[in-house]
C-alpha atoms as a PDB file:
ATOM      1  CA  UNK A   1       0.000   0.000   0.000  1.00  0.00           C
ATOM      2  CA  UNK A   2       1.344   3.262  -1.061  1.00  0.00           C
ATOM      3  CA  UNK A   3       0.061   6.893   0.988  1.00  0.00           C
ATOM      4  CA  UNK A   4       0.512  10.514  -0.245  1.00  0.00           C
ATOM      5  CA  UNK A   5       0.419  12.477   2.312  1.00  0.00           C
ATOM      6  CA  UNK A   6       0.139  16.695   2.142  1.00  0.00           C
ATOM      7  CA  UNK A   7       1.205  18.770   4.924  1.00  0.00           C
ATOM      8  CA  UNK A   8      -0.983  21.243   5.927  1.00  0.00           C
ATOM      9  CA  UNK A   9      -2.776  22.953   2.906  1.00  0.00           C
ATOM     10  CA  UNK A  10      -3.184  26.684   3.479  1.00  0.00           C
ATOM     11  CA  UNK A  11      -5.981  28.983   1.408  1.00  0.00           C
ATOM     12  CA  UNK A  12      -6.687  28.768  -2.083  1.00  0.00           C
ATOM     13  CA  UNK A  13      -3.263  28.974  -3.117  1.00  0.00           C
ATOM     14  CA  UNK A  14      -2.305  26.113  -1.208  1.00  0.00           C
ATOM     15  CA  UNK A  15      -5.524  23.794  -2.782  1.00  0.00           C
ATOM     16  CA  UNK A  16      -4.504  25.549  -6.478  1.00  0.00           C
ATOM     17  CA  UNK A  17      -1.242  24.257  -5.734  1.00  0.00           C
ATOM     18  CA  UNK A  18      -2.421  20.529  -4.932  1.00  0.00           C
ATOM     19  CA  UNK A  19      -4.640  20.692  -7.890  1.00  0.00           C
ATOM     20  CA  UNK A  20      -2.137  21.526 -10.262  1.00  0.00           C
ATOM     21  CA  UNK A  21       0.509  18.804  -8.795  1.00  0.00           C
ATOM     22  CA  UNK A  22      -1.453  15.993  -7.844  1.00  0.00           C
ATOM     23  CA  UNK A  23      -2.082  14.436 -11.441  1.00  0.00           C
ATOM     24  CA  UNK A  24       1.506  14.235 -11.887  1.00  0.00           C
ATOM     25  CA  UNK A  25       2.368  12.652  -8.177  1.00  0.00           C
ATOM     26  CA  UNK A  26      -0.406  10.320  -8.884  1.00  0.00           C
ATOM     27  CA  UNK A  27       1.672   9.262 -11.781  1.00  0.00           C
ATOM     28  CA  UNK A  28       4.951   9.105 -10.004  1.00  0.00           C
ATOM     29  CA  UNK A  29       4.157   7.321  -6.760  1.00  0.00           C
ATOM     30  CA  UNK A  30       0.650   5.578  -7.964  1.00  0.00           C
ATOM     31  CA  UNK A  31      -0.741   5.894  -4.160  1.00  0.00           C
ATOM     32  CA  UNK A  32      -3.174   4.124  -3.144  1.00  0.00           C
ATOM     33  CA  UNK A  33      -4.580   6.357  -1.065  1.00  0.00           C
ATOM     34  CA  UNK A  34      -4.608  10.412  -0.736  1.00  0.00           C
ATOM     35  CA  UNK A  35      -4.492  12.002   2.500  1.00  0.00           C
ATOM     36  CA  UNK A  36      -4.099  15.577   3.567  1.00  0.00           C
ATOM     37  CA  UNK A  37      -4.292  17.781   6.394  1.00  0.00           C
ATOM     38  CA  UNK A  38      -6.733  20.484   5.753  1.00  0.00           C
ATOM     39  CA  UNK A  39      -7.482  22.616   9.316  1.00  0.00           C
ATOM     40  CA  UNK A  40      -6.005  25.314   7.430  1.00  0.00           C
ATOM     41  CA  UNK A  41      -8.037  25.176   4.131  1.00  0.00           C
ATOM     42  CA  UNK A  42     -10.371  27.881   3.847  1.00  0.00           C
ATOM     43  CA  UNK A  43      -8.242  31.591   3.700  1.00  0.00           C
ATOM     44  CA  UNK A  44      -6.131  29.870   6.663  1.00  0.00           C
ATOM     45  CA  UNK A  45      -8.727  28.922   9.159  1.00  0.00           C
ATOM     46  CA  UNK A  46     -11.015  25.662   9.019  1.00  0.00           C
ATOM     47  CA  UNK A  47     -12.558  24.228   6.267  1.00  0.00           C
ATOM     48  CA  UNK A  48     -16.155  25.175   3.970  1.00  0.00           C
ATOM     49  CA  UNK A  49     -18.474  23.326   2.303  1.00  0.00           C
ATOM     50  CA  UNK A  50     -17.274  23.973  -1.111  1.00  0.00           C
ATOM     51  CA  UNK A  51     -12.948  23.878  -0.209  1.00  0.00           C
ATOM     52  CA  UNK A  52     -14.023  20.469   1.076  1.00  0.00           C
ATOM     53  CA  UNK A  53     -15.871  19.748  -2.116  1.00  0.00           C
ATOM     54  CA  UNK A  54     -12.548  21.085  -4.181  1.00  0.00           C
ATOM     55  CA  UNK A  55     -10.736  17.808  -2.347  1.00  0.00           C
ATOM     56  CA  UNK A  56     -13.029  15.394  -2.649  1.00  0.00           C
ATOM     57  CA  UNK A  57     -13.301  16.320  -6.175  1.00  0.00           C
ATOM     58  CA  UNK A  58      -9.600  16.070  -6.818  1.00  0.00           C
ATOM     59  CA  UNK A  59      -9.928  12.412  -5.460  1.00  0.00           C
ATOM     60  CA  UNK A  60      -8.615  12.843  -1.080  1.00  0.00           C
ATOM     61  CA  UNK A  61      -9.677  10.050   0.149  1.00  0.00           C
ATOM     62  CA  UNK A  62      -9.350  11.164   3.852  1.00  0.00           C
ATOM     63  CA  UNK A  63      -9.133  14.744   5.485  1.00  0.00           C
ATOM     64  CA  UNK A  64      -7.151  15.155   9.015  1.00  0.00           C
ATOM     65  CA  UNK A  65      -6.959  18.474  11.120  1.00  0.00           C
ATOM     66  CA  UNK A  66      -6.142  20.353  13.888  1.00  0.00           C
ATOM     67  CA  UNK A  67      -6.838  23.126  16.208  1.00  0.00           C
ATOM     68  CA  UNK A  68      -8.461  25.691  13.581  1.00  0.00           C
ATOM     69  CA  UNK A  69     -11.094  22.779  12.357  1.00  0.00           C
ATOM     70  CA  UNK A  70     -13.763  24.241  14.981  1.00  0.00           C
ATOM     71  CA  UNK A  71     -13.081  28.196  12.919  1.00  0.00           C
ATOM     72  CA  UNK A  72     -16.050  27.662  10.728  1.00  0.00           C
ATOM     73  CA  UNK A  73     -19.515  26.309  11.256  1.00  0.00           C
ATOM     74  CA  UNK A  74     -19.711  24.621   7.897  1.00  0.00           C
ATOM     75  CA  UNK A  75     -16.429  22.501   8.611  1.00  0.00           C
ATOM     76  CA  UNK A  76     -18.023  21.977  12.098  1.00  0.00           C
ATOM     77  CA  UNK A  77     -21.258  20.256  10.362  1.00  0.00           C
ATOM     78  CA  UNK A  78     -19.056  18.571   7.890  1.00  0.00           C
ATOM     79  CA  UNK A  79     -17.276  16.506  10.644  1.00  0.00           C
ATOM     80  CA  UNK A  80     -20.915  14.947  11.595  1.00  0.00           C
ATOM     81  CA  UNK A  81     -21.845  14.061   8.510  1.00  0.00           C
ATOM     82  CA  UNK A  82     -22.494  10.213   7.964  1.00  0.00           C
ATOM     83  CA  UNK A  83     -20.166   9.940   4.939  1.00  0.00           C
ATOM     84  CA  UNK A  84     -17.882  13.098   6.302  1.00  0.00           C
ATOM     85  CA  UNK A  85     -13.999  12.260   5.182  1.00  0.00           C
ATOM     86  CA  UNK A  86     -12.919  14.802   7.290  1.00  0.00           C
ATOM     87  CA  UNK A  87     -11.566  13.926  10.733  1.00  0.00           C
ATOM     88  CA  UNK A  88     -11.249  15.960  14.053  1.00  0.00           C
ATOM     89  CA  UNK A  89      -8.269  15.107  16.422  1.00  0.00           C
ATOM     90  CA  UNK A  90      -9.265  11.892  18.882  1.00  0.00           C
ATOM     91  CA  UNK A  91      -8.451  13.127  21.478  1.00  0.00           C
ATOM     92  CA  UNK A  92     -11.274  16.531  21.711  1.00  0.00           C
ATOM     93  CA  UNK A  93     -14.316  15.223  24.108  1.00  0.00           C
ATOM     94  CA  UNK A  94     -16.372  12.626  22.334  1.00  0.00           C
ATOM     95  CA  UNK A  95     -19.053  14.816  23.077  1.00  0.00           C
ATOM     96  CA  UNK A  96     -18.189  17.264  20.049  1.00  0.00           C
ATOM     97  CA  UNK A  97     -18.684  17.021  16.078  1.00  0.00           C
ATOM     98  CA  UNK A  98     -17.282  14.221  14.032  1.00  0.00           C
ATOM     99  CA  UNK A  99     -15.166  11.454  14.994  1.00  0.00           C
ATOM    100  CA  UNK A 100     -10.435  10.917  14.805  1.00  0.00           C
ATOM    101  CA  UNK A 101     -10.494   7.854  13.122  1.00  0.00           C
ATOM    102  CA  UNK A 102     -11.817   6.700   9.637  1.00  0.00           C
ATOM    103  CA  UNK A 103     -11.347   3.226   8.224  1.00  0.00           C
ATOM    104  CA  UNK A 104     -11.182   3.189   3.968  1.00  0.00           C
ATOM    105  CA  UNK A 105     -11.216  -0.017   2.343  1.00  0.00           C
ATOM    106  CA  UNK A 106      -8.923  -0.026  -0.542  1.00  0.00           C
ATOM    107  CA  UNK A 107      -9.812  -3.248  -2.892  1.00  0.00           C
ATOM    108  CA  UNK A 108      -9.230  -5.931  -0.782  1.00  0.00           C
ATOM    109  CA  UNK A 109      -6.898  -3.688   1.641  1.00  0.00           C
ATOM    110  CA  UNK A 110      -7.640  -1.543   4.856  1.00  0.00           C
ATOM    111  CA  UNK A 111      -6.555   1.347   5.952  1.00  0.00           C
ATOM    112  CA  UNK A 112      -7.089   3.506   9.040  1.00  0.00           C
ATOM    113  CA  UNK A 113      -6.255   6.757   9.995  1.00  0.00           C
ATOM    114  CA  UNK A 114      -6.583   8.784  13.141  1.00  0.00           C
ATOM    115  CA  UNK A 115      -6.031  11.976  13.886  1.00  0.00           C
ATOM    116  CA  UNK A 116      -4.740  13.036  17.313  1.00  0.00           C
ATOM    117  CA  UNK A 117      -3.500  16.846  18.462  1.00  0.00           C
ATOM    118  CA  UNK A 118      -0.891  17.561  21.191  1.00  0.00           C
ATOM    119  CA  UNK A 119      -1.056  19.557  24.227  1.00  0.00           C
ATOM    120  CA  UNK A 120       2.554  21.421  24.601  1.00  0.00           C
ATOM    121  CA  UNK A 121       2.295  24.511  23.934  1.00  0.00           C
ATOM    122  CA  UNK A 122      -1.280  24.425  22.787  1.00  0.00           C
ATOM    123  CA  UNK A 123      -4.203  26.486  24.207  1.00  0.00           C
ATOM    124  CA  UNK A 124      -6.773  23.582  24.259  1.00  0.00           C
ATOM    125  CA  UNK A 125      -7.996  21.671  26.789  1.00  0.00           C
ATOM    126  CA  UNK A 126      -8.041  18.201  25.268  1.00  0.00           C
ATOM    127  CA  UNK A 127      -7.209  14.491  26.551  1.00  0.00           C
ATOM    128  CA  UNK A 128      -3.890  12.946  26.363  1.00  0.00           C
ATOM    129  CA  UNK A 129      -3.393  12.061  23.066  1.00  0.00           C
ATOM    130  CA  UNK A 130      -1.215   8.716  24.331  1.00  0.00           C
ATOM    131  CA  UNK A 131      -4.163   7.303  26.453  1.00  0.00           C
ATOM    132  CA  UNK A 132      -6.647   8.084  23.597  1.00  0.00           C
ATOM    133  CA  UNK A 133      -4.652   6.264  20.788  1.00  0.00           C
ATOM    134  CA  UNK A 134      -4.200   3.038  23.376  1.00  0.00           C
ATOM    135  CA  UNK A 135      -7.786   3.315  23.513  1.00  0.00           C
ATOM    136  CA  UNK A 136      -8.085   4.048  19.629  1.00  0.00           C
ATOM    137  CA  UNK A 137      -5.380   0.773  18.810  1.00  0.00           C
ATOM    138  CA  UNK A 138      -7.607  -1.882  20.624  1.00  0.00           C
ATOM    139  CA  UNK A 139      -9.896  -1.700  17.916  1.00  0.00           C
ATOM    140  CA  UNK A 140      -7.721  -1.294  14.939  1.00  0.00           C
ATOM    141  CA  UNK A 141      -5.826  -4.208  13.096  1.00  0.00           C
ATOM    142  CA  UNK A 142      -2.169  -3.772  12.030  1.00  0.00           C
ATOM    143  CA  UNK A 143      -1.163  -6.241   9.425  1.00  0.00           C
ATOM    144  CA  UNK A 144      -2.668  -8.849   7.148  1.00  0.00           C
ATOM    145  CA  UNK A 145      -3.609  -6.037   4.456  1.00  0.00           C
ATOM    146  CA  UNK A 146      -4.144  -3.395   7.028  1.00  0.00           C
ATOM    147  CA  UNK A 147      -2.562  -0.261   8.051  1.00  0.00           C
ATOM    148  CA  UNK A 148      -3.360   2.515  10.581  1.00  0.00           C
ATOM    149  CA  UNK A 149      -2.048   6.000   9.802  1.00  0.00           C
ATOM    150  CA  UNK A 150      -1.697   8.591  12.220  1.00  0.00           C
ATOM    151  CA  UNK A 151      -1.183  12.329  11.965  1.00  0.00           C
ATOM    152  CA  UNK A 152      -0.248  13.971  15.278  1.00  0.00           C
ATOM    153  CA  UNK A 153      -0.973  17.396  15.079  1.00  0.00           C
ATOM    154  CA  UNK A 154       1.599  19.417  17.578  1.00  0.00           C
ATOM    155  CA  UNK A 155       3.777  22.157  18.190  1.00  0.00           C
ATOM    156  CA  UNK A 156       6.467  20.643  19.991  1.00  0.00           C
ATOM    157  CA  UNK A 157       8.881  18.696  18.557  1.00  0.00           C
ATOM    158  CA  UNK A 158       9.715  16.450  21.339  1.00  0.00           C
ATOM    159  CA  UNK A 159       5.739  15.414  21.790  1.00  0.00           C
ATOM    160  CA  UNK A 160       5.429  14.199  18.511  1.00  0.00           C
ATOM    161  CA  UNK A 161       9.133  12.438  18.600  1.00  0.00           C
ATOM    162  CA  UNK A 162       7.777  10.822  22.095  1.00  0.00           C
ATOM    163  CA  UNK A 163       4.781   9.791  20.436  1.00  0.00           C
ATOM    164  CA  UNK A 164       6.523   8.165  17.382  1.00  0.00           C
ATOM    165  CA  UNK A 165       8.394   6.146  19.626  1.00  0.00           C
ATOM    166  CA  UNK A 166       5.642   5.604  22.026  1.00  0.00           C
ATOM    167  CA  UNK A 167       3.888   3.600  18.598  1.00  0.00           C
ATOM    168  CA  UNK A 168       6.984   1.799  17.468  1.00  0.00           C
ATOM    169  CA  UNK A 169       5.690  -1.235  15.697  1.00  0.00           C
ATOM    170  CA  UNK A 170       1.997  -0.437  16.848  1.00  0.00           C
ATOM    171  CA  UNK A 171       0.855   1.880  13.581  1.00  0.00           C
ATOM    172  CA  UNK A 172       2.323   2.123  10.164  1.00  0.00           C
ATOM    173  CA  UNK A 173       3.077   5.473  10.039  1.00  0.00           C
ATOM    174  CA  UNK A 174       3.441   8.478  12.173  1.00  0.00           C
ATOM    175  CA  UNK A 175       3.471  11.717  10.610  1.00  0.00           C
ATOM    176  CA  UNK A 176       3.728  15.165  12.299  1.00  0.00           C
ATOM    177  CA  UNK A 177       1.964  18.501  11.368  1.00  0.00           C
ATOM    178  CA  UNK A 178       1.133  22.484  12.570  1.00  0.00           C
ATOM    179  CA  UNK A 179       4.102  23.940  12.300  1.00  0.00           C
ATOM    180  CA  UNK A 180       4.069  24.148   8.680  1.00  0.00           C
ATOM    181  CA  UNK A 181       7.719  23.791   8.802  1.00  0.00           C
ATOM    182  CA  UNK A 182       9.318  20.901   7.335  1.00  0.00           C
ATOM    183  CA  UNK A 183      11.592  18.114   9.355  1.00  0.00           C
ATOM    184  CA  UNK A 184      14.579  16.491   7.570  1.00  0.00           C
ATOM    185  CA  UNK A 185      13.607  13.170  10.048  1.00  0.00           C
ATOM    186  CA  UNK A 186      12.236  11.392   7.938  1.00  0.00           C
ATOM    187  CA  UNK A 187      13.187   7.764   8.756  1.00  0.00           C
ATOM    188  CA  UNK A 188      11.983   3.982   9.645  1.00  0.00           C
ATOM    189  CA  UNK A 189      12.340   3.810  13.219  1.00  0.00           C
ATOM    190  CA  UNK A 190      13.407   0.255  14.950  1.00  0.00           C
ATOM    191  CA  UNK A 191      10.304  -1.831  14.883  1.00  0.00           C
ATOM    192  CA  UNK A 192       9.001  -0.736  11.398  1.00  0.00           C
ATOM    193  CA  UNK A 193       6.976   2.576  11.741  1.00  0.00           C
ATOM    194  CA  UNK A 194       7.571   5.218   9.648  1.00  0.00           C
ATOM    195  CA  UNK A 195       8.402   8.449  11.204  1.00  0.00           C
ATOM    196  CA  UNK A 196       8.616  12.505  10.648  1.00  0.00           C
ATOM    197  CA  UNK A 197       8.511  15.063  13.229  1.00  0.00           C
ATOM    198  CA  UNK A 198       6.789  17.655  10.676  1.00  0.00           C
ATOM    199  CA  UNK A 199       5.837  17.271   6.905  1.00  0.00           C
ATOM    200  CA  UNK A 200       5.410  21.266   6.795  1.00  0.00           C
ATOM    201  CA  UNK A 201       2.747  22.950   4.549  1.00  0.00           C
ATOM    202  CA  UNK A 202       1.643  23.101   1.340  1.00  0.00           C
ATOM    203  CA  UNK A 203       1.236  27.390   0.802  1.00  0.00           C
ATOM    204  CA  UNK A 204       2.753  30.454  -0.757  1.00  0.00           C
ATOM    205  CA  UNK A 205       6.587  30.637  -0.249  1.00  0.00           C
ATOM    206  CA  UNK A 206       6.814  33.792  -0.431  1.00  0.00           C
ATOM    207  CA  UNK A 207       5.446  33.730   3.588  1.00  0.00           C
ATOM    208  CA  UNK A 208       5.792  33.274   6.986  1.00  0.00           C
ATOM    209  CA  UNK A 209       4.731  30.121   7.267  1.00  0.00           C
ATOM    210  CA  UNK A 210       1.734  30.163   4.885  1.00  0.00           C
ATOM    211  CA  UNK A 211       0.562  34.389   5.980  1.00  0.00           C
ATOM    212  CA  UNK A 212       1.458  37.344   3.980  1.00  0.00           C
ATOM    213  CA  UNK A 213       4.505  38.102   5.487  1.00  0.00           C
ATOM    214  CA  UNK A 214       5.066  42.096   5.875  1.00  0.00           C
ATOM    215  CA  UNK A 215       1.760  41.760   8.361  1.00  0.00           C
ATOM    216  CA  UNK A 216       3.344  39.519  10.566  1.00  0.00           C
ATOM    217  CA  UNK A 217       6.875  41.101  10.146  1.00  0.00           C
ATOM    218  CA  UNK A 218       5.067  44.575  11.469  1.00  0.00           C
ATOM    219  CA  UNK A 219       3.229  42.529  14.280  1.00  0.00           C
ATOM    220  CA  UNK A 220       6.367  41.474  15.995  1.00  0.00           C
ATOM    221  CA  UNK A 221       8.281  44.579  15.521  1.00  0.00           C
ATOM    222  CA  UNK A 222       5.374  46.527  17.107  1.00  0.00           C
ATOM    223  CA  UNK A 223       3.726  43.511  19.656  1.00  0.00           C
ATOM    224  CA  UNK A 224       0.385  44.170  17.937  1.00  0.00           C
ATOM    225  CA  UNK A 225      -2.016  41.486  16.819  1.00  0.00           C
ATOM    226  CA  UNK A 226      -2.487  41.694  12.798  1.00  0.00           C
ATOM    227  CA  UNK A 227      -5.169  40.153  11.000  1.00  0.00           C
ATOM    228  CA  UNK A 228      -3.737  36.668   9.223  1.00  0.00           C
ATOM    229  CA  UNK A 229      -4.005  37.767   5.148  1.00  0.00           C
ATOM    230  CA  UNK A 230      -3.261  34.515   3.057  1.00  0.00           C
ATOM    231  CA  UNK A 231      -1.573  35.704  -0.349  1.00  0.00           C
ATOM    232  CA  UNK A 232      -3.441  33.986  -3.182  1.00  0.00           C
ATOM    233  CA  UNK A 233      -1.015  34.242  -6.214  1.00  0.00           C
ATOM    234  CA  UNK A 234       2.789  32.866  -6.556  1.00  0.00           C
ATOM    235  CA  UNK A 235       4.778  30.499  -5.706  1.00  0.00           C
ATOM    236  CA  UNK A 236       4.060  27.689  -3.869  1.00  0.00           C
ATOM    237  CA  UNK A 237       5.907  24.857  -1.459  1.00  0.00           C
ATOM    238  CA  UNK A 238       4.736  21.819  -1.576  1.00  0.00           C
ATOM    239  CA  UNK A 239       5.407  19.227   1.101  1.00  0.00           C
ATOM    240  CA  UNK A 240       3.842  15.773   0.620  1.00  0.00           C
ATOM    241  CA  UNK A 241       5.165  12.653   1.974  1.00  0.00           C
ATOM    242  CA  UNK A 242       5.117   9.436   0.792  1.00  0.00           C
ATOM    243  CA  UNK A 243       5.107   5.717   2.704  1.00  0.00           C
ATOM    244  CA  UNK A 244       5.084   2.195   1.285  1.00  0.00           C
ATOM    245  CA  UNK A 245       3.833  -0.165   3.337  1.00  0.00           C
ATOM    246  CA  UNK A 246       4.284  -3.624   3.327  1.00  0.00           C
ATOM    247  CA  UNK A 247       1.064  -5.408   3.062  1.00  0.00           C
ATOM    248  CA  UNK A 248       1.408  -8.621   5.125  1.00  0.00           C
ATOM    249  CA  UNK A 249       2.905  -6.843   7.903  1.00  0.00           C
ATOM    250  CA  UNK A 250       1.323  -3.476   8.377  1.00  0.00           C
ATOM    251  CA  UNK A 251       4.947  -1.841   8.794  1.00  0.00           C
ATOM    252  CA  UNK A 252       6.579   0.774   6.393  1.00  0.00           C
ATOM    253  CA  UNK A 253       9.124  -0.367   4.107  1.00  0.00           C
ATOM    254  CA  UNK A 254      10.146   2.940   2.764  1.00  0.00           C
ATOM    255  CA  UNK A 255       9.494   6.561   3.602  1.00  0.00           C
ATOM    256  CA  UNK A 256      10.237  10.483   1.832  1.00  0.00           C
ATOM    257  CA  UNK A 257       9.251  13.554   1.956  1.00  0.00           C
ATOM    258  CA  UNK A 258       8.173  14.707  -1.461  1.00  0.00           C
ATOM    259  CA  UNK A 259       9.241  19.174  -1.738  1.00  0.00           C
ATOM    260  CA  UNK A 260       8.400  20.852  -5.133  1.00  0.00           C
ATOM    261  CA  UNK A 261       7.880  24.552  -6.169  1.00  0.00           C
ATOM    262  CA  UNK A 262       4.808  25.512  -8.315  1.00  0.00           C
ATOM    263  CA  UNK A 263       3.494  28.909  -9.353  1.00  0.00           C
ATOM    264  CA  UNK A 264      -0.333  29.486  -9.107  1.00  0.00           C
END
C-alpha cells in the first residue's frame, strides 16, 4: 500500500497548488490512497463546504486536522456528517462534532487513519493524546492487508518524537503537522513505523509560514495582533510525503518527503 500524504494545505493557493501537482504525483508514486491535512483550508482557518468539495473532487480520500477545524460552522457540520472524510483530532471530548479515526477499504486492503493533536504549547484543553490512541489501537488491526495512519498534530517537537516512539511497531506510520515547517527526520524507526517530526505545509513561499509576510513582520516589531491575510497568487511549497507499506505486515518499508515549487 502506497500513501501521499500533504502537509498542511493553506488557502486557495495552497488547494490551487495541490490541484495543479497531484495528477503528476499520482503518476509518479501511484498511491493508493490520498491524504491531507486540511485545518487550514479555507483563507487559513477551518474548512467550507465547497474547499471540502474542491478535495473530494480532486480524489482525497481522507481529510485530518487540527486546532483551527472548529473556525467555521460549515467545517463543524461537515465533521458529523455520515459519509464526512474529514476527521477531528481523537483526542477533543467525544461529546463534540465528528469522529479521529476513519477506516477506507482499498480493494481488498484496509486502511485507518486517526487523527490526534498535542497539548505542549497548545491552548486547548483536550485528553492525552497517548491514552486516547491506546484506547483508539484496541480496535484497529495492524497487518494482514491493514494499516493505521496517524497524523499527530503538535507544536512541539519532542511530543510528537515521544509519540513516534511511544507507537513503534503499533501503527504504520506516524506523521507530524502544525508547524508548517518541514523536518529532515524522515526515517523507519526500529520496529518498522515510519516516522517525521513535521511534513510542513503546502502554501505560498513567499510567507511566513503560509501568511502574507510584511503583516506579521510589522506585528512582531510593534507587539500588535495583525489580522492573518493569506496571499493567493505565486509560488508555492509543496510538502507531501510518501510511505510504502508492506502489506502482510502493516509496517513501512520505505518513507520520503516529497518538496516541489509551483506557481499558481
Amino acid at each position: 500500500m502506497t500513501i501521499l500524504f500533504f502537509g498542511d494545505i493553506i488557502g486557495k493557493i495552497g488547494r490551487e497548488a495541490v490541484r495543479k501537482v497531484l495528477p503528476d504525483l499520482r503518476r509518479t508514486f501511484q498511491p493508493d490512497a490520498v491524504i491531507a491535512n486540511v485545518e487550514n483550508l479555507a483563507h487559513g482557518k477551518g474548512v467550507t463546504d465547497s474547499t471540502y468539495q474542491e478535495m473530494l473532487d480532486m480524489g482525497v480520500d481522507v481529510m485530518t486536522s487540527g486546532n483551527h477545524i472548529w473556525k467555521q460552522k460549515q467545517g463543524v457540520a461537515i465533521l458529523d456528517r455520515r459519509d464526512s472524510k474529514l476527521l477531528r483530532p481523537a483526542n477533543y471530548p467525544p461529546t463534540n462534532p465528528g469522529t479521529g479515526v476513519k477506516t477506507i477499504e482499498i480493494g481488498t486492503k484496509r486502511l485507518s487513519v486517526v487523527n490526534l493533536q498535542g497539548r505542549v504549547f497548545m491552548h486547548e484543553q483536550i485528553d492525552d493524546p497517548f491514552q486516547v490512541i491506546d484506547r483508539i489501537l484496541e480496535t484497529l488491526p495492524l497487518g494482514d492487508r491493514s494499516a493505521i495512519f496517524v497524523d499527530m498534530h503538535a507544536e512541539a517537537t519532542s511530543e510528537k518524537v515521544a509519540l513516534g516512539w511511544y507507537l513503534d511497531g503499533r501503527v504504520s506510520t506516524v506523521v507530524g503537522t502544525h508547524t508548517h515547517v518541514p523536518t529532515a527526520d524522515a526515517w523507519i524507526m526500529p520496529g518498522g513505523t515510519g516516522y517525521i517530526t513535521d511534513v510542513g505545509m503546502t502554501g505560498s513561499r513567499d510567507s511566513v509560514i503560509g501568511v502574507e509576510k510584511n503583516a506579521i513582520i510589522r506585528s512582531f516589531k510593534t507587539s500588535v495582533p495583525v489580522a492573518h491575510e493569506i496571499p493567493e497568487h505565486g509560488e508555492v511549497t509543496v510538502n507531501a510525503l510518501v510511505a510504502r507499506i508492506d502489506d502482510a505486515s502493516g509496517k513501512t518499508k520505505t518513507i520520503q518527503l516529497h518538496q516541489q515549487l509551483t506557481n499558481v
